[in-house]
N, C-alpha and C. Protein backbone atom coordinates (compact mmCIF):
# COMPACT_ATOMS: atom_id res chain seq x y z
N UNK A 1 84.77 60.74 78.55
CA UNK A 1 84.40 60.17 79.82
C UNK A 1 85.47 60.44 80.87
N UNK A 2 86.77 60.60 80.45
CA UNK A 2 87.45 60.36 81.15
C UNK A 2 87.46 61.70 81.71
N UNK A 3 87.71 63.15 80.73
CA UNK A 3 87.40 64.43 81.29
C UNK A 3 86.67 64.56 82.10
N UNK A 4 85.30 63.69 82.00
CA UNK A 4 84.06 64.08 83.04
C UNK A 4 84.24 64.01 84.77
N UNK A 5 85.27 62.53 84.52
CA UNK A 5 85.60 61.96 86.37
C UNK A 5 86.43 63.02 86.68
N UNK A 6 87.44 63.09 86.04
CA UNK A 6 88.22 64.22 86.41
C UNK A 6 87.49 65.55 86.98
N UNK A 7 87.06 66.20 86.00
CA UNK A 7 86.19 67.12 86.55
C UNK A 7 85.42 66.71 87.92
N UNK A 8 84.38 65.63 88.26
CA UNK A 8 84.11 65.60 89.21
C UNK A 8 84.92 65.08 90.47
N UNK A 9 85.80 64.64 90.17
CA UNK A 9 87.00 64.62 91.40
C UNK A 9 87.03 65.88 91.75
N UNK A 10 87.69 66.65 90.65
CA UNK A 10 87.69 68.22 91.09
C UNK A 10 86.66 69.06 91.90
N UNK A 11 85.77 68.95 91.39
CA UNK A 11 84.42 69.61 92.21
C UNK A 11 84.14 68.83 93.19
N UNK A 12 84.24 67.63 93.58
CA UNK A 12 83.80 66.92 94.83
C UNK A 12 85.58 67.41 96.01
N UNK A 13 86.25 67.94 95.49
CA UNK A 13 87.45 68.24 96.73
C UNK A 13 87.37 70.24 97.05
N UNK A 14 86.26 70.70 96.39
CA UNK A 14 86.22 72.41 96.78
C UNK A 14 84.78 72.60 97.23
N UNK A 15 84.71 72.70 98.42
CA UNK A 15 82.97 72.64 99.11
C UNK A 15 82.81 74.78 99.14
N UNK A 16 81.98 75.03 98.38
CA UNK A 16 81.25 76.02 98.31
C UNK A 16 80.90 76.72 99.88
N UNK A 17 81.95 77.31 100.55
CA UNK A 17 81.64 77.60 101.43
C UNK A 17 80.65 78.58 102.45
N UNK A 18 80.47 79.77 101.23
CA UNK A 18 79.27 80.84 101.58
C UNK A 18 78.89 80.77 100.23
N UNK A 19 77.47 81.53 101.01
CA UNK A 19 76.70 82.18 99.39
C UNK A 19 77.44 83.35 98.61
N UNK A 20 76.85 83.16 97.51
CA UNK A 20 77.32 84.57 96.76
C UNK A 20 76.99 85.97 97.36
N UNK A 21 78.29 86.84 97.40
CA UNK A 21 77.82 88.13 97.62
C UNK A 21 77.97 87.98 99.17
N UNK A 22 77.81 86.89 100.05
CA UNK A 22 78.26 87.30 101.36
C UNK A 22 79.21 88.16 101.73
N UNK A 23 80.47 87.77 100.68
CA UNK A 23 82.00 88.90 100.87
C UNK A 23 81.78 89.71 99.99
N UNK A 24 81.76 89.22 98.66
CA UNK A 24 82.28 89.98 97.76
C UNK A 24 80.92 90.14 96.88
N UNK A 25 79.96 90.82 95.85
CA UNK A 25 79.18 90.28 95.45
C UNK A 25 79.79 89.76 94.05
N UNK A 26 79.17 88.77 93.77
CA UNK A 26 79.41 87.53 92.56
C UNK A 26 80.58 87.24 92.71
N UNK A 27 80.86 86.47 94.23
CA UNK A 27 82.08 85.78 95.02
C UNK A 27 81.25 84.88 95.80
N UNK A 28 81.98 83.44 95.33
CA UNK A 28 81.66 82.87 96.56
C UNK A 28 82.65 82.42 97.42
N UNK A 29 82.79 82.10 98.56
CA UNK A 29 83.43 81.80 99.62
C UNK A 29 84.53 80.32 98.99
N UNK A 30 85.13 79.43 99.17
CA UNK A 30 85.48 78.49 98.65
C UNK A 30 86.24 77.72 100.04
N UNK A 31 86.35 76.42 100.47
CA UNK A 31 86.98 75.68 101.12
C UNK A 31 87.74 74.54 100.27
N UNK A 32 89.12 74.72 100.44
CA UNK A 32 89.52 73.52 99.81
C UNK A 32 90.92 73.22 100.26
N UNK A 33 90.67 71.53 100.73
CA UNK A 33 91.96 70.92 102.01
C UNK A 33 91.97 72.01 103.07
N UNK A 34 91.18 72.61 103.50
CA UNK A 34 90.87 73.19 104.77
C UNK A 34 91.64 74.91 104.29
N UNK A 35 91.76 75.07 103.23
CA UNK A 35 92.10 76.63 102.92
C UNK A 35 90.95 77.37 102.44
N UNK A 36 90.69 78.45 102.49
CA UNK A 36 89.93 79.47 102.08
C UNK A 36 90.46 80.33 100.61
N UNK A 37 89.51 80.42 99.85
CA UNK A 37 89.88 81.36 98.36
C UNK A 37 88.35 81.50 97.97
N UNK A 38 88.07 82.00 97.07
CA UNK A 38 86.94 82.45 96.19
C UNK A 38 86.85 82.17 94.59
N UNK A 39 85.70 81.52 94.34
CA UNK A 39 85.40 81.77 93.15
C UNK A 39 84.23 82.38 92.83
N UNK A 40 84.09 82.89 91.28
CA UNK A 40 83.17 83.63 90.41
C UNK A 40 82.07 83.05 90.32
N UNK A 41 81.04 83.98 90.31
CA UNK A 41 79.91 83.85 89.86
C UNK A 41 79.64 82.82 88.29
N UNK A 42 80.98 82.65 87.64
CA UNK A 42 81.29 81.54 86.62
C UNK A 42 81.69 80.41 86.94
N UNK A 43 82.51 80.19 88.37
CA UNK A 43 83.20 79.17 89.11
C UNK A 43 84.47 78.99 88.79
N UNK A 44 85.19 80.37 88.19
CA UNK A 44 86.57 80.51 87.99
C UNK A 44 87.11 81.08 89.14
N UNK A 45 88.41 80.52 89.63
CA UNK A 45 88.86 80.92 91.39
C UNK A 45 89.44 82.27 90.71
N UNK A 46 88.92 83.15 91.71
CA UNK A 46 89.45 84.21 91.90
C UNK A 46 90.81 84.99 92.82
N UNK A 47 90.40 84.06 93.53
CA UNK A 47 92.03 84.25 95.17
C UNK A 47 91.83 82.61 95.36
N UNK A 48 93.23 82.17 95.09
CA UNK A 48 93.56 80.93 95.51
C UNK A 48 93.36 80.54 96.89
N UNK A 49 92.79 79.50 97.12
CA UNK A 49 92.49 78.80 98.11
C UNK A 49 93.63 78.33 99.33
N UNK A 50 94.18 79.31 99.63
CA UNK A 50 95.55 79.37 100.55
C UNK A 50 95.65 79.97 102.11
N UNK A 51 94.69 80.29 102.10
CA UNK A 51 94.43 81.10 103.43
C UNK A 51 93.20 80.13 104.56
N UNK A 52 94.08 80.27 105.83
CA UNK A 52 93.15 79.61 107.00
C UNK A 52 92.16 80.61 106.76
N UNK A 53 92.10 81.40 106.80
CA UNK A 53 90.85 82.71 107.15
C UNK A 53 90.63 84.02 106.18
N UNK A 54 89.86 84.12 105.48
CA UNK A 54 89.18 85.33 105.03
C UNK A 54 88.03 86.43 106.20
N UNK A 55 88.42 87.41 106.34
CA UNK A 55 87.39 88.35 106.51
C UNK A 55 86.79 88.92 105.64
N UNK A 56 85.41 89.53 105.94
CA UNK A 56 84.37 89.87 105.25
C UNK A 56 85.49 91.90 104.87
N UNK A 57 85.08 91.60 103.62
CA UNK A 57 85.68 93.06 102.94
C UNK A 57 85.21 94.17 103.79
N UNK A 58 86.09 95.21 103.80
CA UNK A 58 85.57 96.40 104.38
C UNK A 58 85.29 96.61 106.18
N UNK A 59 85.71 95.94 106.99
CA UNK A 59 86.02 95.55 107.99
C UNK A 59 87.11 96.18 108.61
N UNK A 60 88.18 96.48 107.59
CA UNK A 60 89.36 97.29 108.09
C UNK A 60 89.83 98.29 107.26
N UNK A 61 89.52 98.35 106.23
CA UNK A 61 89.48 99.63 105.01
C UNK A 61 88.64 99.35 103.93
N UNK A 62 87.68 100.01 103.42
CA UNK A 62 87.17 99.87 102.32
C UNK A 62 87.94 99.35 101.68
N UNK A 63 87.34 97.87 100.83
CA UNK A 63 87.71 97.12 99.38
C UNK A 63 88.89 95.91 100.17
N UNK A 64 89.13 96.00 101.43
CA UNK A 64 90.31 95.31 101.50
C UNK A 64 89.61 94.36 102.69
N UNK A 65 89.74 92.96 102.85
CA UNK A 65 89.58 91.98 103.64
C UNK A 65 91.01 91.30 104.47
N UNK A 66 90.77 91.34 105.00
CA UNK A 66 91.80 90.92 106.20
C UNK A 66 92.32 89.26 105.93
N UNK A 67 93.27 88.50 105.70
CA UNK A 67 93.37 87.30 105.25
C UNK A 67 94.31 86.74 106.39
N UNK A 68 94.14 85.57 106.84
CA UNK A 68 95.11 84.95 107.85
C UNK A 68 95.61 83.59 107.32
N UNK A 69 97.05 83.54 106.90
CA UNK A 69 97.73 82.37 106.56
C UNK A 69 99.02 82.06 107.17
N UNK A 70 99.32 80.50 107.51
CA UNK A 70 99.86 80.09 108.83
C UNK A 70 100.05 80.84 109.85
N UNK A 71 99.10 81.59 110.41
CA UNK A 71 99.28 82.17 111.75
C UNK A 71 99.56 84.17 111.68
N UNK A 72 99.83 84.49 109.73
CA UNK A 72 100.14 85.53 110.29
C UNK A 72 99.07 86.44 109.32
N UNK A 73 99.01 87.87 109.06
CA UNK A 73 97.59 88.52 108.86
C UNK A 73 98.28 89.44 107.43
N UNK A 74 97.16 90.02 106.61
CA UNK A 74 97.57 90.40 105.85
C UNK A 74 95.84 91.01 105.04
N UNK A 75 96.04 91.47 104.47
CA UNK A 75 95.09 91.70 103.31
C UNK A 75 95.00 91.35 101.66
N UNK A 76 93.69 91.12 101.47
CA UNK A 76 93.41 91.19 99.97
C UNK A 76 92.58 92.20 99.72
N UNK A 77 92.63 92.59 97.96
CA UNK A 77 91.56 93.80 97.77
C UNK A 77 90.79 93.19 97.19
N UNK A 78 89.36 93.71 96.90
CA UNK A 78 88.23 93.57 96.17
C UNK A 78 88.54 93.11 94.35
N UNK A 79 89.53 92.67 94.35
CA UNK A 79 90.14 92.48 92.69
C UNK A 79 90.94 90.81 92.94
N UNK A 80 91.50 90.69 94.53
CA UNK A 80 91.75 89.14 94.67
C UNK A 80 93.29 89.18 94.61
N UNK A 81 93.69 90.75 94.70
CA UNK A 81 95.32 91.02 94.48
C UNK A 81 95.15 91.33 96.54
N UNK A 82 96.42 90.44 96.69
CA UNK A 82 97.60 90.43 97.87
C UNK A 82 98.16 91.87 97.80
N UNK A 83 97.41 92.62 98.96
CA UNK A 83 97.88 94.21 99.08
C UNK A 83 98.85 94.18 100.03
N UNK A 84 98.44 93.31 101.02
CA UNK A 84 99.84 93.39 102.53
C UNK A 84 100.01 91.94 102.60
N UNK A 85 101.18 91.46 102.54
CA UNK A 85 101.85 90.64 102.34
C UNK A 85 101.26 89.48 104.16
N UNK A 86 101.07 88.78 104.05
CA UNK A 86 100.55 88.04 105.42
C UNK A 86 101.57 87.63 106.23
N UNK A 87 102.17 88.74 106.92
CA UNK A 87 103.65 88.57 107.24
C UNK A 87 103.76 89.20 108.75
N UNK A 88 102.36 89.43 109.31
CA UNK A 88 101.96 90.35 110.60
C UNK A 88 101.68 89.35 111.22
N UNK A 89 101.56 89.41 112.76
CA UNK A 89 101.03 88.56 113.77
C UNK A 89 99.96 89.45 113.95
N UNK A 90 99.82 90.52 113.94
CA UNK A 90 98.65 91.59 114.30
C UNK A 90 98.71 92.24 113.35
N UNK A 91 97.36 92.75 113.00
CA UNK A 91 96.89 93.80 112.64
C UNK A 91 95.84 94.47 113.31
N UNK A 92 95.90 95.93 113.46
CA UNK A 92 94.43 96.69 114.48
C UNK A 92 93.93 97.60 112.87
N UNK A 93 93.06 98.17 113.68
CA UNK A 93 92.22 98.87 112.69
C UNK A 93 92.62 100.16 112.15
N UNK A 94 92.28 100.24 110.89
CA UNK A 94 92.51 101.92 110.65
C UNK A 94 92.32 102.88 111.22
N UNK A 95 93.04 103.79 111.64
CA UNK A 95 92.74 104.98 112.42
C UNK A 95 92.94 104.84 113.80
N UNK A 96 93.06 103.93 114.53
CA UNK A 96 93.08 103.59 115.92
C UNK A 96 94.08 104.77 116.65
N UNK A 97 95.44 104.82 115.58
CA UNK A 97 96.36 105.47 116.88
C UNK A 97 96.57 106.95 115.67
N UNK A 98 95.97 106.72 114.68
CA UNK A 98 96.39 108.18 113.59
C UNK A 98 96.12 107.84 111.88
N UNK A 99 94.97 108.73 111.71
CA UNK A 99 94.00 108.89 110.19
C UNK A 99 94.94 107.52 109.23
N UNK A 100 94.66 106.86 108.63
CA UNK A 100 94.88 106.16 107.68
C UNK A 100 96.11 105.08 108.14
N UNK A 101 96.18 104.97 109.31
CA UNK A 101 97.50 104.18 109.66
C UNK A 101 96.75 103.08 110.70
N UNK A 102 97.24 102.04 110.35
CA UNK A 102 97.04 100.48 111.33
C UNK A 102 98.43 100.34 112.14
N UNK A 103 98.47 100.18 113.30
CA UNK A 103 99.31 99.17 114.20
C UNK A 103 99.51 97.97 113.53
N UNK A 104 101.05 97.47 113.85
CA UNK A 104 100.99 96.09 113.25
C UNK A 104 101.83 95.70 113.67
N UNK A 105 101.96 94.19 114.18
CA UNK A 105 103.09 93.70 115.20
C UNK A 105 103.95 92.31 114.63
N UNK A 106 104.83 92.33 114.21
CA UNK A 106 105.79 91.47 113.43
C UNK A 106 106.61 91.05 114.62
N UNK A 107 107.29 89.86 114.64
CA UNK A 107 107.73 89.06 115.68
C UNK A 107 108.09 90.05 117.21
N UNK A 108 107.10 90.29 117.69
CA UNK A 108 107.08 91.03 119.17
C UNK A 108 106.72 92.46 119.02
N UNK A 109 107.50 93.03 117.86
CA UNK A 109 107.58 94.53 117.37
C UNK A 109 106.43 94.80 117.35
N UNK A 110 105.95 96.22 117.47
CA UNK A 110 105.29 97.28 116.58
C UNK A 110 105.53 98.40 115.44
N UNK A 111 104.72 98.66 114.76
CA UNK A 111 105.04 99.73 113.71
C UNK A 111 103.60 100.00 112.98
N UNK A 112 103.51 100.86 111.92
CA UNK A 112 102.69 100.80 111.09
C UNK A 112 102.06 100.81 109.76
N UNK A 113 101.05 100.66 109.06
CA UNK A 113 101.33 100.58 107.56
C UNK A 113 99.96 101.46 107.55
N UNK A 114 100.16 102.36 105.86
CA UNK A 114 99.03 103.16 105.91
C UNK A 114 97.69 102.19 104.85
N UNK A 115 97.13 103.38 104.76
CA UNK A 115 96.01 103.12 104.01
C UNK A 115 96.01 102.51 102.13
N UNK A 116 97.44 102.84 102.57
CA UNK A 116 97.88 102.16 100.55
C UNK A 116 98.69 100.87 100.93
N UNK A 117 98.96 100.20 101.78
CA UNK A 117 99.71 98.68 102.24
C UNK A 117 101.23 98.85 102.46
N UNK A 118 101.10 100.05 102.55
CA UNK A 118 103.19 100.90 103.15
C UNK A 118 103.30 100.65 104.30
N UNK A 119 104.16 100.28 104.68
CA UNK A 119 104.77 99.86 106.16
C UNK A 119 105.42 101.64 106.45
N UNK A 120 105.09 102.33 107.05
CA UNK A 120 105.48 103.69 107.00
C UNK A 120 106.10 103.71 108.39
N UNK A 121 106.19 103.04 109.12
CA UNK A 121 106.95 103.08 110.57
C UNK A 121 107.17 101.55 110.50
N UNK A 122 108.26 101.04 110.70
CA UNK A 122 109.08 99.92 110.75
C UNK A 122 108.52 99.11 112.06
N UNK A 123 108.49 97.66 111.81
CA UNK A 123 107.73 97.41 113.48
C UNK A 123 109.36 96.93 114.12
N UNK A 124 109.81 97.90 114.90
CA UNK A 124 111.54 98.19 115.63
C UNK A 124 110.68 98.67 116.80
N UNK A 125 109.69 98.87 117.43
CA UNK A 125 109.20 99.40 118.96
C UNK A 125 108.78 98.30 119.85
N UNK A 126 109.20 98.31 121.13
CA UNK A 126 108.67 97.26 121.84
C UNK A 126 107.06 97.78 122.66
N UNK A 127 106.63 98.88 122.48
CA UNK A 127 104.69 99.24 122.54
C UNK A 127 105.29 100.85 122.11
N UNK A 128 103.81 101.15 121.92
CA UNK A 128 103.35 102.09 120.97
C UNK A 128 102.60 103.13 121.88
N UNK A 129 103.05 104.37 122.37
CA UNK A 129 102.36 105.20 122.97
C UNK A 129 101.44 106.13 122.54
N UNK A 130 100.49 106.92 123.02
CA UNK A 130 100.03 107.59 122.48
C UNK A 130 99.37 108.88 123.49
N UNK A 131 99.38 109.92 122.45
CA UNK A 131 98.83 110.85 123.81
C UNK A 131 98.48 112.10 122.56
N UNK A 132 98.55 113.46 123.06
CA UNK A 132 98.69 114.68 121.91
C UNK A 132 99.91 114.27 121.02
N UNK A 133 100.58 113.56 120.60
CA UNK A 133 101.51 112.71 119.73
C UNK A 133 101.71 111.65 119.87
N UNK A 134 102.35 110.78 118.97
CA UNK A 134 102.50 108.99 119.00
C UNK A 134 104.09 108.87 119.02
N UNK A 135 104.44 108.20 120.32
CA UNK A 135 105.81 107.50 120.41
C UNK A 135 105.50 106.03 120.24
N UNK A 136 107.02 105.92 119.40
CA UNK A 136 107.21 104.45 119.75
C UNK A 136 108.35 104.39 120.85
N UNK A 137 108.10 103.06 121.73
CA UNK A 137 109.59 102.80 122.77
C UNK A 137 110.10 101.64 122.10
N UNK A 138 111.66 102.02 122.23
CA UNK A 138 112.41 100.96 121.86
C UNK A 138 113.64 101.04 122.98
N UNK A 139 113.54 99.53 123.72
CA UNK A 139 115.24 99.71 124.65
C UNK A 139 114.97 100.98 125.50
N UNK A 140 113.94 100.99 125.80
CA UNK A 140 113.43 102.39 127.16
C UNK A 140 113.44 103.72 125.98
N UNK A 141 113.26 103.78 125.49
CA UNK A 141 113.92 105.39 125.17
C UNK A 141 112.56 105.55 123.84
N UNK A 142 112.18 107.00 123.66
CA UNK A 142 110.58 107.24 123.20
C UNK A 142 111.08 108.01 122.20
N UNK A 143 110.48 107.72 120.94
CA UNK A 143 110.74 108.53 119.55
C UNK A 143 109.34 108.62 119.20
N UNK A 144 109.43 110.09 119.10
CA UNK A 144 108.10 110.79 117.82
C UNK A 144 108.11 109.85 117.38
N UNK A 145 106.92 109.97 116.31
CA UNK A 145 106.65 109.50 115.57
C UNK A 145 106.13 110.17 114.59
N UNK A 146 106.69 110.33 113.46
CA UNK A 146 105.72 111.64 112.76
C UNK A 146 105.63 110.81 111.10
N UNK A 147 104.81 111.66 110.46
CA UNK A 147 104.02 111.27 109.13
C UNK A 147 105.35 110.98 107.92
């Protein structure tokens, strides 16, 4: 008896927030103390319930959903593994300024990370140019930017 309350304490504090398959298929959405995570089509959590915000997968790279916790951005993959650490104030989209690379802005900075969750340009630029090549400016002064 006593297992049973327990258990339903438990299930009465995680409100089922989407249907299955909205994000992920045989995922459901999960709310719990106002965080976002997912559980299985079994009701085993899959991504802990830690995040203000989940995006819908595939939105910014195939398999990967965009996650926002205290204020800063990051991704998960389609497996519930932490690919980019939620350590951005921004993230833009793939490809925006060059094939497989996102903009991403860490306390004021810019820089960028590719398509595997590599920070491949450091965010050290105060904006991000672009033209027939990509500078970053830092302190007035414009550096290539190359692969």
């Amino acid at each position: 008896m006593k297992k049973i309350v327990i258990l339903l304490i438990l299930f009465a504090s995680v409100q089922v927030f989407a249907q299955e398959g909205e994000y992920r298929e045989n995922w459901a959405l999960v709310k719990q103390s106002g965080l976002f995570g997912f559980i299985d089509s079994e009701g085993r959590e899959v991504v802990d319930p830690i995040y203000n915000k989940i995006g819908k997968f595939g939105e910014y790279r195939e398999n990967w959903a965009l996650v926002k916790q205290s204020g800063l951005f990051g991704f998960i993959d389609s497996e519930g593994r932490e690919v980019v650490d939620p350590i951005y104030g921004k993230i833009g989209k793939f490809g925006e300024y060059r094939e497989n690379w996102a903009l991403v802005k860490q306390s004021g900075l810019f820089g960028f990370i590719d398509s595997e969750g590599r920070e491949v340009v450091d965010p050290i630029y105060n904006k991000i140019e672009k033209g027939k090549s990509l500078f970053g400016v830092q302190g007035g002064r414009k550096k290539k930017l190359e692969d």
